[in-house]
C-alpha atoms as a PDB file:
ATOM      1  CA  UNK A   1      -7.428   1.433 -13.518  1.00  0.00           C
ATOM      2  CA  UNK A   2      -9.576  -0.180 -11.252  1.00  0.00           C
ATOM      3  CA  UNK A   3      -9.710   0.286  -7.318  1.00  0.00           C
ATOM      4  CA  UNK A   4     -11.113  -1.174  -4.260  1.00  0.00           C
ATOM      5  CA  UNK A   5     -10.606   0.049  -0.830  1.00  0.00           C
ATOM      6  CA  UNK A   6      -9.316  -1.808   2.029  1.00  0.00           C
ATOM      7  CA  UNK A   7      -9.410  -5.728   0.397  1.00  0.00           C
ATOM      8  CA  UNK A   8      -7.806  -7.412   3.165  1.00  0.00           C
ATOM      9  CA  UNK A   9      -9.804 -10.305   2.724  1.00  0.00           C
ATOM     10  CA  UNK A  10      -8.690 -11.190  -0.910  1.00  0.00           C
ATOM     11  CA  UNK A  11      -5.445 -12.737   0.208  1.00  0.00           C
ATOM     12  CA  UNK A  12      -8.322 -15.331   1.046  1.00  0.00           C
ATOM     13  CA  UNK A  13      -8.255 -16.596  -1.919  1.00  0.00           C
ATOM     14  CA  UNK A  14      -5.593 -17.681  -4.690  1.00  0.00           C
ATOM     15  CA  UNK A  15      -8.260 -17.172  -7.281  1.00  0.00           C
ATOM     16  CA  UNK A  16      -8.974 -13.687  -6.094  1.00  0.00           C
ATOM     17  CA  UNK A  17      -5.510 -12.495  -5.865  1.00  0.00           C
ATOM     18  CA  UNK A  18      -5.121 -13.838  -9.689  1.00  0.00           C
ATOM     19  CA  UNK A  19      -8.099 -12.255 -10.778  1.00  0.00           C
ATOM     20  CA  UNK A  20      -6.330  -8.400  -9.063  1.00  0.00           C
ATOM     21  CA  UNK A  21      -2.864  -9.207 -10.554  1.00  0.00           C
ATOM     22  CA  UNK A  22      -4.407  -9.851 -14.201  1.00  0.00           C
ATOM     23  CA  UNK A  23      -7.223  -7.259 -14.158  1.00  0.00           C
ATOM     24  CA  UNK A  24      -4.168  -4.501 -12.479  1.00  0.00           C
ATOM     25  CA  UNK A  25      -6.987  -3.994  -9.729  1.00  0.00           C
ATOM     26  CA  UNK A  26      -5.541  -1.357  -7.169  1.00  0.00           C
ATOM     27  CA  UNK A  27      -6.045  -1.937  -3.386  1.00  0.00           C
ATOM     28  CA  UNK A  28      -6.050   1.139  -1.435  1.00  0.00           C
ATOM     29  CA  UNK A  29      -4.880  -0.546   2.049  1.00  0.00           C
ATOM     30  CA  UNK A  30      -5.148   1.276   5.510  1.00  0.00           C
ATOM     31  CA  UNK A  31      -3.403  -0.723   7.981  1.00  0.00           C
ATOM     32  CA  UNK A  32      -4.178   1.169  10.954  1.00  0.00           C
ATOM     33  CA  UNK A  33      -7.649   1.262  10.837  1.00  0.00           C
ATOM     34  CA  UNK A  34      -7.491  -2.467  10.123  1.00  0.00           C
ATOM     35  CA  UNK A  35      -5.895  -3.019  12.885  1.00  0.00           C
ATOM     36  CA  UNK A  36      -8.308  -0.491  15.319  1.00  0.00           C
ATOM     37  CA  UNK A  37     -11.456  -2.082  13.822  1.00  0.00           C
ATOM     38  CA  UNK A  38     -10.055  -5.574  14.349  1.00  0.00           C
ATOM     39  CA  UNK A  39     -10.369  -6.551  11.193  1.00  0.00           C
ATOM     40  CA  UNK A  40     -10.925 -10.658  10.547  1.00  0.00           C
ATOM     41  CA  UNK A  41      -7.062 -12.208  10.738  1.00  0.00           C
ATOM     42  CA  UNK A  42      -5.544  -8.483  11.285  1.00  0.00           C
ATOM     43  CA  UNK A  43      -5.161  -9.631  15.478  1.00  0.00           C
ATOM     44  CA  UNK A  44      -1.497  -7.649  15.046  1.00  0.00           C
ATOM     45  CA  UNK A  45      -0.445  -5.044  12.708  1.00  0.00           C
ATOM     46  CA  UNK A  46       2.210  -8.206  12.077  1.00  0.00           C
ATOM     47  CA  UNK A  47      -0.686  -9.802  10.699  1.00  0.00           C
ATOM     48  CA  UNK A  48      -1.779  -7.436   7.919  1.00  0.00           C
ATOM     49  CA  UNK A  49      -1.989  -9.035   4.364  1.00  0.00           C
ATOM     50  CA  UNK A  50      -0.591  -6.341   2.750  1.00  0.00           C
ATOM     51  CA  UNK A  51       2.882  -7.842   2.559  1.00  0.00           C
ATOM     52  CA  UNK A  52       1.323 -11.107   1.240  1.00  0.00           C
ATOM     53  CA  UNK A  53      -0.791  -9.724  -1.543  1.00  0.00           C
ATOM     54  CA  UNK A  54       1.918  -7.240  -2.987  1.00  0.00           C
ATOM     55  CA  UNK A  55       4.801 -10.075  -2.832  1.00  0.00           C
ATOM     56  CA  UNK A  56       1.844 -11.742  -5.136  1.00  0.00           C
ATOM     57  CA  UNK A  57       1.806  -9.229  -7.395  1.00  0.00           C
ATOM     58  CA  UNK A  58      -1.262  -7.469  -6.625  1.00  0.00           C
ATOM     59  CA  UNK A  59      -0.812  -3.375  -6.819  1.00  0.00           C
ATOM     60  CA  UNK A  60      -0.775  -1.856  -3.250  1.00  0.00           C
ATOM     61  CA  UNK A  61      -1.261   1.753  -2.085  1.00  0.00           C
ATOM     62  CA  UNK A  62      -1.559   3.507   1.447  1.00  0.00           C
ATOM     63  CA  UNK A  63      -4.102   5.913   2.663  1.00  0.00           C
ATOM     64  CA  UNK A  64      -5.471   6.364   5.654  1.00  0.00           C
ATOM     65  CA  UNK A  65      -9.054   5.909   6.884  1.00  0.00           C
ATOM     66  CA  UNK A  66     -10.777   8.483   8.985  1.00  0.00           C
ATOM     67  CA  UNK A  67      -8.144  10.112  10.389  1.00  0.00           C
ATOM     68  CA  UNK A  68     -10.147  11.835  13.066  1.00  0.00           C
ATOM     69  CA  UNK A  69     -11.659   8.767  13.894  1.00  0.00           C
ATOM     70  CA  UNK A  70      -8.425   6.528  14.201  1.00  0.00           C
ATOM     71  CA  UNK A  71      -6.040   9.251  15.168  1.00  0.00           C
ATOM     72  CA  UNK A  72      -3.424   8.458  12.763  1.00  0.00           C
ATOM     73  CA  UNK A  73      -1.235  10.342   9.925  1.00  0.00           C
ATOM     74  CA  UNK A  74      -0.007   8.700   6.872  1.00  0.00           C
ATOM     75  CA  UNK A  75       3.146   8.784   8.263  1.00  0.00           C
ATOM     76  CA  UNK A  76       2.135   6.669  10.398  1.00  0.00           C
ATOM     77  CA  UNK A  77       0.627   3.935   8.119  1.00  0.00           C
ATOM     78  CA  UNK A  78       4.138   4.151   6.285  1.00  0.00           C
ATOM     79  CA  UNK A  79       6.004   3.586   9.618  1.00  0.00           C
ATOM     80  CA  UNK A  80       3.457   0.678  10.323  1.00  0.00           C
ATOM     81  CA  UNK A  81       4.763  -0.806   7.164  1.00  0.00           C
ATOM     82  CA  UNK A  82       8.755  -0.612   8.232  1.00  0.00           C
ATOM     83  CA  UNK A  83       8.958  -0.971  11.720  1.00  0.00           C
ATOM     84  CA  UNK A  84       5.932  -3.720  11.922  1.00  0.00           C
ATOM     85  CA  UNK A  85       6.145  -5.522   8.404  1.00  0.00           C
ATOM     86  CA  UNK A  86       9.716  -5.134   7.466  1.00  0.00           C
ATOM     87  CA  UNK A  87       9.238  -3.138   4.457  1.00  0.00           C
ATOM     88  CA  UNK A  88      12.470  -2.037   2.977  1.00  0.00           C
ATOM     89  CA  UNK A  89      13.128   1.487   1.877  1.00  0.00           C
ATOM     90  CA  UNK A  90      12.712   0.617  -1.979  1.00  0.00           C
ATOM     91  CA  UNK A  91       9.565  -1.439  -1.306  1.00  0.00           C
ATOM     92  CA  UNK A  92       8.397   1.547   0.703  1.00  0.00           C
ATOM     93  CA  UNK A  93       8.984   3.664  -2.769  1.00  0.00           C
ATOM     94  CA  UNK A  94       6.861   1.273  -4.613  1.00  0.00           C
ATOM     95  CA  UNK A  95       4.544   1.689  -2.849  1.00  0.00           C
ATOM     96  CA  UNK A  96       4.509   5.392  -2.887  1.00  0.00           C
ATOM     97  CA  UNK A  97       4.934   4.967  -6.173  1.00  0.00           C
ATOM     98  CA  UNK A  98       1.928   2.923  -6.998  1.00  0.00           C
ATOM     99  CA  UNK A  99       0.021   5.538  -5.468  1.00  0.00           C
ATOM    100  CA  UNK A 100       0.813   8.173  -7.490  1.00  0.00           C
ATOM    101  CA  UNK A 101       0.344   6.167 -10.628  1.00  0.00           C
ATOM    102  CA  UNK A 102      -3.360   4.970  -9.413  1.00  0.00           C
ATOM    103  CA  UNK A 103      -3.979   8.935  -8.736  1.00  0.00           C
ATOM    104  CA  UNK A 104      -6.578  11.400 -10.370  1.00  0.00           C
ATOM    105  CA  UNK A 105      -3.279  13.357 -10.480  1.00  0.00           C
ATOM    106  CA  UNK A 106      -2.778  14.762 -14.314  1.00  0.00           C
ATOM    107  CA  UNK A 107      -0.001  12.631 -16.525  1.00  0.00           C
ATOM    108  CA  UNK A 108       2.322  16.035 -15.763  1.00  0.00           C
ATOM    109  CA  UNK A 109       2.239  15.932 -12.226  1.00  0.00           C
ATOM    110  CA  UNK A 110       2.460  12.104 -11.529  1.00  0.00           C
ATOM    111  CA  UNK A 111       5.500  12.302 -14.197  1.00  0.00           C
ATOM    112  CA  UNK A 112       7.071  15.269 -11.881  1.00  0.00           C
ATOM    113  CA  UNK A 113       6.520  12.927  -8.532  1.00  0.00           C
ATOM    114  CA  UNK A 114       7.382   9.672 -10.124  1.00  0.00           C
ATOM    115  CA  UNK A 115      10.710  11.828 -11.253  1.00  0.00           C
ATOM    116  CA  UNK A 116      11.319  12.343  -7.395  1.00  0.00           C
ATOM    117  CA  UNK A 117      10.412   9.100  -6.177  1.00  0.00           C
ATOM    118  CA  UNK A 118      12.877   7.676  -8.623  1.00  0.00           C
ATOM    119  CA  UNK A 119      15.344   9.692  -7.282  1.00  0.00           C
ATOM    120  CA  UNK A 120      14.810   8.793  -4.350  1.00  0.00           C
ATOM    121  CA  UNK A 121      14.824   5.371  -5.243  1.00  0.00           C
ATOM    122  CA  UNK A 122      18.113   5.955  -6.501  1.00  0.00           C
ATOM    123  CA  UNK A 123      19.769   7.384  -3.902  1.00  0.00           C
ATOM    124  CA  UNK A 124      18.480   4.212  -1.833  1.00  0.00           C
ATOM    125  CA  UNK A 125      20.176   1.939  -3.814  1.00  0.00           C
ATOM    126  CA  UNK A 126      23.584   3.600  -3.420  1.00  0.00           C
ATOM    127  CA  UNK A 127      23.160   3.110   0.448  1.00  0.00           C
END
């Protein structure tokens, strides 16, 4: 599985976006730092891509940066996502989800997490 870190500017391009979705290219997003470094179109955590590209298709995680430098938890970047961009619970699991499965974690232990997150995901659903 490929990766590239940070790719806010793909949702530039339609052609781009395509070429992630088919080749299952991961983007490791890090909306905080985005936001702090002022990256081009990112004026308000609002205006993050990160919606756009995974309602494409394209396979979204969250990490953070630096977090000495930017002063933020991941916590944090997963709040950014709820309170600022509306993610839901289950779309919050996703992405948690895609995470672990783009991981150096061994098959055993993303099994045992994806096991949890399902769970999880389960008891969301029954809300």
């Amino acid at each position: 599985m490929d990766r590239i870190q940070h790719g806010v500017c793909a949702i530039e391009s339609e052609a781009v976006v395509q070429k992630l979705v088919e080749g299952n290219v991961v983007l490791d997003m890090y909306l905080i730092s985005n936001l702090k470094l002022r990256v081009e179109g990112v004026e308000t955590m609002a205006d993050h891509p990160i919606r756009q590209l995974m309602d494409a298709g394209v396979c979204v995680t969250l990490s953070t940066d630096d977090t000495f430098l930017f002063g933020n938890s991941l916590a944090e970047e997963y709040y950014a996502l709820a309170q600022d961009l509306g993610f839901s619970r289950a779309e919050l699991i996703q992405v948690a989800k895609n995470g672990v499965q783009a991981s150096m974690l061994s098959a055993s232990q993303r099994c045992e997490i994806e096991t949890e997150l399902d769970a999880l995901s389960t008891e969301v659903a029954s809300e």
